[in-house]
N, C-alpha and C. Protein backbone atom coordinates (compact mmCIF):
# COMPACT_ATOMS: atom_id res chain seq x y z
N UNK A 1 0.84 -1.17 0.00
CA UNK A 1 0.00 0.00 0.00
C UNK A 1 0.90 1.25 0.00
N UNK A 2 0.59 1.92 -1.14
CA UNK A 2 1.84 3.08 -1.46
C UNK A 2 0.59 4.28 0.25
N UNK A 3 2.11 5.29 0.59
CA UNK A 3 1.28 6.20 2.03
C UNK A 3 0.93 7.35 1.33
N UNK A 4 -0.33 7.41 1.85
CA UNK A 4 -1.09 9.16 1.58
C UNK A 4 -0.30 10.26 1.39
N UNK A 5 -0.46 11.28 0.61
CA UNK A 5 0.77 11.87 0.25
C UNK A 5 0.31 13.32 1.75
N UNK A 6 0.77 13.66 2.22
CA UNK A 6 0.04 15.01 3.13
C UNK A 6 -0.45 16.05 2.43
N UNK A 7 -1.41 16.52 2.75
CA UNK A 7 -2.07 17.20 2.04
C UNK A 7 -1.89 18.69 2.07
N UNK A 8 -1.58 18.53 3.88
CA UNK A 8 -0.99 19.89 3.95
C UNK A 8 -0.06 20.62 3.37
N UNK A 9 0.81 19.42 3.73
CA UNK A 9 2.29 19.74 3.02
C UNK A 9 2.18 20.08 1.30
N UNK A 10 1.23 19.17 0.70
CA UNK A 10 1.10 20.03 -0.56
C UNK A 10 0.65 21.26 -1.11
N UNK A 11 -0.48 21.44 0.38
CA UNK A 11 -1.06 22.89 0.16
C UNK A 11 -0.23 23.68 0.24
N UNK A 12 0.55 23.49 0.96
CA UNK A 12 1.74 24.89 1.37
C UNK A 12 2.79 24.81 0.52
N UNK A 13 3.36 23.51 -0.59
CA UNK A 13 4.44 24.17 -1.40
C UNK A 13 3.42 24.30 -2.38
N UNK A 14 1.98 24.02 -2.52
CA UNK A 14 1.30 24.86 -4.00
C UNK A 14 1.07 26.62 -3.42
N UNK A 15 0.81 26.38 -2.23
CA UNK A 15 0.72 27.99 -2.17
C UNK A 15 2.13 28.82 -2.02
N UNK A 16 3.15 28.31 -1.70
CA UNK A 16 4.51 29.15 -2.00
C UNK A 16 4.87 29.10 -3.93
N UNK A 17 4.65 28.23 -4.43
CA UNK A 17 4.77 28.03 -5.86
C UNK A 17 3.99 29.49 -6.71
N UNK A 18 2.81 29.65 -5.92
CA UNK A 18 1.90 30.26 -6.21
C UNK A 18 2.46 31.52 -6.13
N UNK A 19 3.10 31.42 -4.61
CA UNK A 19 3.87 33.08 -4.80
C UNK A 19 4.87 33.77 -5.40
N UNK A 20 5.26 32.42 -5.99
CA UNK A 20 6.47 32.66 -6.21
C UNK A 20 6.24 32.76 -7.81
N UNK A 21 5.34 32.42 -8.40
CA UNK A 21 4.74 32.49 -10.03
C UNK A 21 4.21 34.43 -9.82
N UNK A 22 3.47 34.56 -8.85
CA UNK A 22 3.47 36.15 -8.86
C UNK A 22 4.03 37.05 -8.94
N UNK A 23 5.54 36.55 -8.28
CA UNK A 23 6.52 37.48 -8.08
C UNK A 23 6.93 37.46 -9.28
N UNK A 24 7.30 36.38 -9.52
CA UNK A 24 8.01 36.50 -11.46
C UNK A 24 6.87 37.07 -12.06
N UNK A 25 6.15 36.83 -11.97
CA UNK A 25 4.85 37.82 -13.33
C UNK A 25 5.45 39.21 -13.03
N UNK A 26 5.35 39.25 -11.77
CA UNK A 26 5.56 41.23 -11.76
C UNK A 26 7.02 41.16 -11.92
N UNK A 27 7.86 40.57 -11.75
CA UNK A 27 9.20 40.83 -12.41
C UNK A 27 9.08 41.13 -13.65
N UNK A 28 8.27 40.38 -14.14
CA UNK A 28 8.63 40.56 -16.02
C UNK A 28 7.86 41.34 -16.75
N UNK A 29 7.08 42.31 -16.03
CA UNK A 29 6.60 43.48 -16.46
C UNK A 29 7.93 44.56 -16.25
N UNK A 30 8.95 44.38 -15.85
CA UNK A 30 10.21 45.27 -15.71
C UNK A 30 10.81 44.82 -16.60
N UNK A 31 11.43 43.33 -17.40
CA UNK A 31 12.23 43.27 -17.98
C UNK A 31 11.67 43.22 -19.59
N UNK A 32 12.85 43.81 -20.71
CA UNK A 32 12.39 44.04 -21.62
C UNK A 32 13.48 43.25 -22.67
N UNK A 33 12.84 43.15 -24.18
CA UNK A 33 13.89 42.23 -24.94
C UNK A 33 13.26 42.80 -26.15
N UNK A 34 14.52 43.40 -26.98
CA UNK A 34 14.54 43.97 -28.46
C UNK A 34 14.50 43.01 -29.68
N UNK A 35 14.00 43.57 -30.78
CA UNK A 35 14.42 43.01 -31.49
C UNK A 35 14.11 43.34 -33.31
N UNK A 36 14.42 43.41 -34.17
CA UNK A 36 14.63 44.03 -35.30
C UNK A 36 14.77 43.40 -36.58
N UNK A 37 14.68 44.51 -37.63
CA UNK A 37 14.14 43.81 -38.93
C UNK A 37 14.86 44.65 -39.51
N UNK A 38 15.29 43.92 -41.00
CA UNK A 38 15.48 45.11 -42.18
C UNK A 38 16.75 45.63 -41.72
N UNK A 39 17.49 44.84 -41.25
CA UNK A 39 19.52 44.95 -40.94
C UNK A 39 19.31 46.43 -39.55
N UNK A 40 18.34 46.03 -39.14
CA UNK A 40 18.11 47.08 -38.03
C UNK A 40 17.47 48.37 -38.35
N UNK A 41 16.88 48.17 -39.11
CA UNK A 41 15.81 49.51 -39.34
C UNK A 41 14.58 50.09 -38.90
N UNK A 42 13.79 48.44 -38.38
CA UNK A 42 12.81 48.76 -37.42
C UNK A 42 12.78 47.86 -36.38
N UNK A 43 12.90 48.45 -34.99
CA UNK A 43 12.89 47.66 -33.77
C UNK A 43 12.14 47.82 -32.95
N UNK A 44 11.94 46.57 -31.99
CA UNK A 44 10.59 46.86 -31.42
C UNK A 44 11.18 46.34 -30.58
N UNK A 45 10.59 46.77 -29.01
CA UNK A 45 10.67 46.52 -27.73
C UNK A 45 9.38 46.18 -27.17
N UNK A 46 9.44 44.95 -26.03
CA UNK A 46 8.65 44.09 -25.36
C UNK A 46 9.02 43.71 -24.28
N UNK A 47 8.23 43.87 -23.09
CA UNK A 47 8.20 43.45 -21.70
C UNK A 47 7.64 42.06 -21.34
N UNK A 48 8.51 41.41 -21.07
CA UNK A 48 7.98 40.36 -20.36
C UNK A 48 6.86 39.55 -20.20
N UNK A 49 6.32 41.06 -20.01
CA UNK A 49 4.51 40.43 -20.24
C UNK A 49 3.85 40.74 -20.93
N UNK A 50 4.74 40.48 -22.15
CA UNK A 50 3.86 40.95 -23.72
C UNK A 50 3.15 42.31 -23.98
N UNK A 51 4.26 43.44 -23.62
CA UNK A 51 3.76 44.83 -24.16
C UNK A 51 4.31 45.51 -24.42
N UNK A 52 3.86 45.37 -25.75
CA UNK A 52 4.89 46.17 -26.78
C UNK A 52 5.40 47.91 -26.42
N UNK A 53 6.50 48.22 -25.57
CA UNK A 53 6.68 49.08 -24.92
C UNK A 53 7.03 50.52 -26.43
N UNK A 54 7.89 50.16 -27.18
CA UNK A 54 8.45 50.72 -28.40
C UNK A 54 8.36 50.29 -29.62
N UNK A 55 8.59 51.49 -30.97
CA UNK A 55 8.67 50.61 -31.94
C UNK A 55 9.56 51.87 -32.96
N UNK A 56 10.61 51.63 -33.43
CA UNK A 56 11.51 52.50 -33.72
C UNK A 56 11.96 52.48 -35.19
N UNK A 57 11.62 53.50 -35.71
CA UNK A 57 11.62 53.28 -37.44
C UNK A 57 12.62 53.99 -37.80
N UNK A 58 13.96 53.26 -38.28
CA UNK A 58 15.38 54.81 -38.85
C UNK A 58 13.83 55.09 -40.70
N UNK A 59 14.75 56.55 -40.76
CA UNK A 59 14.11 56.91 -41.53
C UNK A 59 14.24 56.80 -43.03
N UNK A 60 15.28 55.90 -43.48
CA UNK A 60 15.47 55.61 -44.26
C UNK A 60 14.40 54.01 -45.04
N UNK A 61 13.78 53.55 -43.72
CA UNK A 61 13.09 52.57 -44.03
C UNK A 61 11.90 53.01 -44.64
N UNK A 62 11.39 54.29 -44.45
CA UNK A 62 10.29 55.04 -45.24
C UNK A 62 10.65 55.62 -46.55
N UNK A 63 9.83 54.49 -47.46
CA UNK A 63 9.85 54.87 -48.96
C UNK A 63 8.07 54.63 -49.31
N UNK A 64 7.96 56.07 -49.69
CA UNK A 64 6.21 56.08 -50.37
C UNK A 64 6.16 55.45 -51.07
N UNK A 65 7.06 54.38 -51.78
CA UNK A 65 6.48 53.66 -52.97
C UNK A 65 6.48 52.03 -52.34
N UNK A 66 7.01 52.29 -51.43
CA UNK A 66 6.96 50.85 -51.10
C UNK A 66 6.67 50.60 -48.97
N UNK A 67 5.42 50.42 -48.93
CA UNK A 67 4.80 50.78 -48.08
C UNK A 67 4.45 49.55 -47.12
N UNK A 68 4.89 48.73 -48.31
CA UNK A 68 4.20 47.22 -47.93
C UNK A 68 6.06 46.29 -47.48
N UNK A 69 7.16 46.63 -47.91
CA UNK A 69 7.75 46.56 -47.34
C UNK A 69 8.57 47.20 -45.59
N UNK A 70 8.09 48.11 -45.42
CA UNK A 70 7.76 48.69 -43.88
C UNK A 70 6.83 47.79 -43.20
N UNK A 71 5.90 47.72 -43.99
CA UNK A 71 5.06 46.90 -42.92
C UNK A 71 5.34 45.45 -42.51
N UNK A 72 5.73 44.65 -43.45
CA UNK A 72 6.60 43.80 -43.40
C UNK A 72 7.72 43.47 -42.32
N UNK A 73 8.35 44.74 -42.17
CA UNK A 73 9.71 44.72 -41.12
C UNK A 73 9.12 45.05 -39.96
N UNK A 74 7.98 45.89 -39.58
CA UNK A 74 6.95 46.03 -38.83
C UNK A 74 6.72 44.91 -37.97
N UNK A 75 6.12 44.25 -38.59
CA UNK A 75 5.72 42.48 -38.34
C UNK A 75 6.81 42.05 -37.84
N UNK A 76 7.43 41.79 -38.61
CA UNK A 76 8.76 40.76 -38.95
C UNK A 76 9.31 41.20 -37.39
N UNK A 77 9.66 42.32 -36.99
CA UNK A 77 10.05 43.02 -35.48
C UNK A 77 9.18 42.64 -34.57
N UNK A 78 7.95 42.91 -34.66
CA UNK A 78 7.15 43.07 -32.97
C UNK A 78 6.81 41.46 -33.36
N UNK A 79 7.02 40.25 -34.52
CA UNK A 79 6.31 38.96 -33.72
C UNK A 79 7.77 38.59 -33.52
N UNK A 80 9.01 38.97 -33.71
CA UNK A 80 10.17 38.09 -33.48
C UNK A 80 10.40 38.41 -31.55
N UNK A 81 9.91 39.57 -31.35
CA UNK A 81 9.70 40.47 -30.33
C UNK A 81 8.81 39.60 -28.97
N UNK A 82 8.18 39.34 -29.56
CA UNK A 82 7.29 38.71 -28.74
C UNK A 82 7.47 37.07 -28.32
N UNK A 83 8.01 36.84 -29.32
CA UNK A 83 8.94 35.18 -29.37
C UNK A 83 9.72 35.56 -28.08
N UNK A 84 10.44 36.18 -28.65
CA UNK A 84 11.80 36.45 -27.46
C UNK A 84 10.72 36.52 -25.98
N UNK A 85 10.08 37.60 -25.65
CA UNK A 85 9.14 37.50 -24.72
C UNK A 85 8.51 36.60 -24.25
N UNK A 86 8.41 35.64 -24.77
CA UNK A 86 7.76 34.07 -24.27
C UNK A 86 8.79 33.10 -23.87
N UNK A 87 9.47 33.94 -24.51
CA UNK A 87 10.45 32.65 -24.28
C UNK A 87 10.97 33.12 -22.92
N UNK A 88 11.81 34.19 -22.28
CA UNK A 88 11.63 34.60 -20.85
C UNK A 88 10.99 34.55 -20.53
N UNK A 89 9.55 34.67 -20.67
CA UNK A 89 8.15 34.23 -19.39
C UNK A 89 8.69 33.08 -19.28
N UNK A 90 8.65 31.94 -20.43
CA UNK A 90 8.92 30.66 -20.22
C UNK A 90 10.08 30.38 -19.29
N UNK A 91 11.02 30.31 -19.52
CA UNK A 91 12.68 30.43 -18.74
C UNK A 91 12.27 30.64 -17.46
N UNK A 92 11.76 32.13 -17.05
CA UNK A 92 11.80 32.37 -15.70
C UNK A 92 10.60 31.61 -14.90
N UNK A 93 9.50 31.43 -15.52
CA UNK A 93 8.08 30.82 -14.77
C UNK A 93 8.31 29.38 -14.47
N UNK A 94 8.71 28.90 -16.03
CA UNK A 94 9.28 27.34 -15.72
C UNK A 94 10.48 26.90 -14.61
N UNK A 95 11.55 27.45 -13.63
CA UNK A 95 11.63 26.95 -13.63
C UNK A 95 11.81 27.35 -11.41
N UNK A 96 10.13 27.87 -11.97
CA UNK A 96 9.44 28.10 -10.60
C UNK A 96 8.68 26.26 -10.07
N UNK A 97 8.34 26.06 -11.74
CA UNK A 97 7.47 24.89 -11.39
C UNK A 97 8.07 23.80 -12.00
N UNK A 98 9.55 23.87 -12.10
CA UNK A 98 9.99 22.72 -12.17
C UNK A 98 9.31 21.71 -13.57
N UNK A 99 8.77 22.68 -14.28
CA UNK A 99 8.48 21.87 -15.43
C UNK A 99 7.08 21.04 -15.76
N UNK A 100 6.95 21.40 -14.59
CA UNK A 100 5.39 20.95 -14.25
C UNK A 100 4.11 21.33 -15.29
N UNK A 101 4.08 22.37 -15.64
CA UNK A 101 2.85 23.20 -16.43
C UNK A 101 1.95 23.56 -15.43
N UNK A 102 0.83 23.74 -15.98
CA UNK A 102 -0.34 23.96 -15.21
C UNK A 102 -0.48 22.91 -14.08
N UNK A 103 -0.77 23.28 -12.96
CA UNK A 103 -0.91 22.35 -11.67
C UNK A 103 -2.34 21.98 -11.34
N UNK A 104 -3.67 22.83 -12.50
CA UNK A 104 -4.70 23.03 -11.88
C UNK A 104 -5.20 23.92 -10.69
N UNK A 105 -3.96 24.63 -10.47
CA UNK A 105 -4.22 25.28 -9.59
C UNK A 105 -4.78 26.94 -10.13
N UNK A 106 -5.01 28.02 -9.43
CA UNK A 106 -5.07 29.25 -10.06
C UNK A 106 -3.95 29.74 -9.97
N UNK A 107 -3.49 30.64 -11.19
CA UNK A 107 -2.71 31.39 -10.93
C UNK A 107 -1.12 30.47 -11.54
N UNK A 108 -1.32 29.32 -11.96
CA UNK A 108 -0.30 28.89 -12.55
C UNK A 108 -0.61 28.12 -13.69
């Protein structure tokens, strides 16, 4: 007969886990990660928690005839931007929970 696991004891490292997934959330509304298109012509900046803080156009990337390439590097910046951003949520959240994923619990 495998023994009851304590229950308490699980409540209390899911509720330190818990705090400790909070604290990193609000950490990563401070930290930010660049990133750019078009040999660095348009860059975009992102926080942690997915908000797009900046977006920085040299002015040479503006040509009226070609409008659809800006937008392009546009893109190409704020989703490479946001990659990077998941990927630190990921890094720092994961390895609160040890790899775990969702616990069913709230808040993780």
């Amino acid at each position: 007969m495998t023994p009851q696991p304590n229950m308490q004891q699980l409540l209390q490292q899911a509720q330190k886990m818990q705090q400790q997934m909070m604290e990193a959330q609000e950490a990563l509304k401070d930290e930010v990660v660049d990133a750019s298109a078009g040999g660095g012509m348009v860059t975009v900046q992102v926080t942690g928690d997915l908000v797009v803080k900046s977006i920085t156009i040299d002015q040479q990337a503006v040509d009226p005839d070609d409008v659809e390439l800006l937008q392009d590097m546009v893109l190409a910046a704020t989703n490479e931007a946001l990659r990077a951003a998941q990927e630190l949520a990921a890094n720092k959240l994961g390895g609160i929970t040890g790899g775990l994923g969702g616990l069913g619990l709230p808040g993780f």
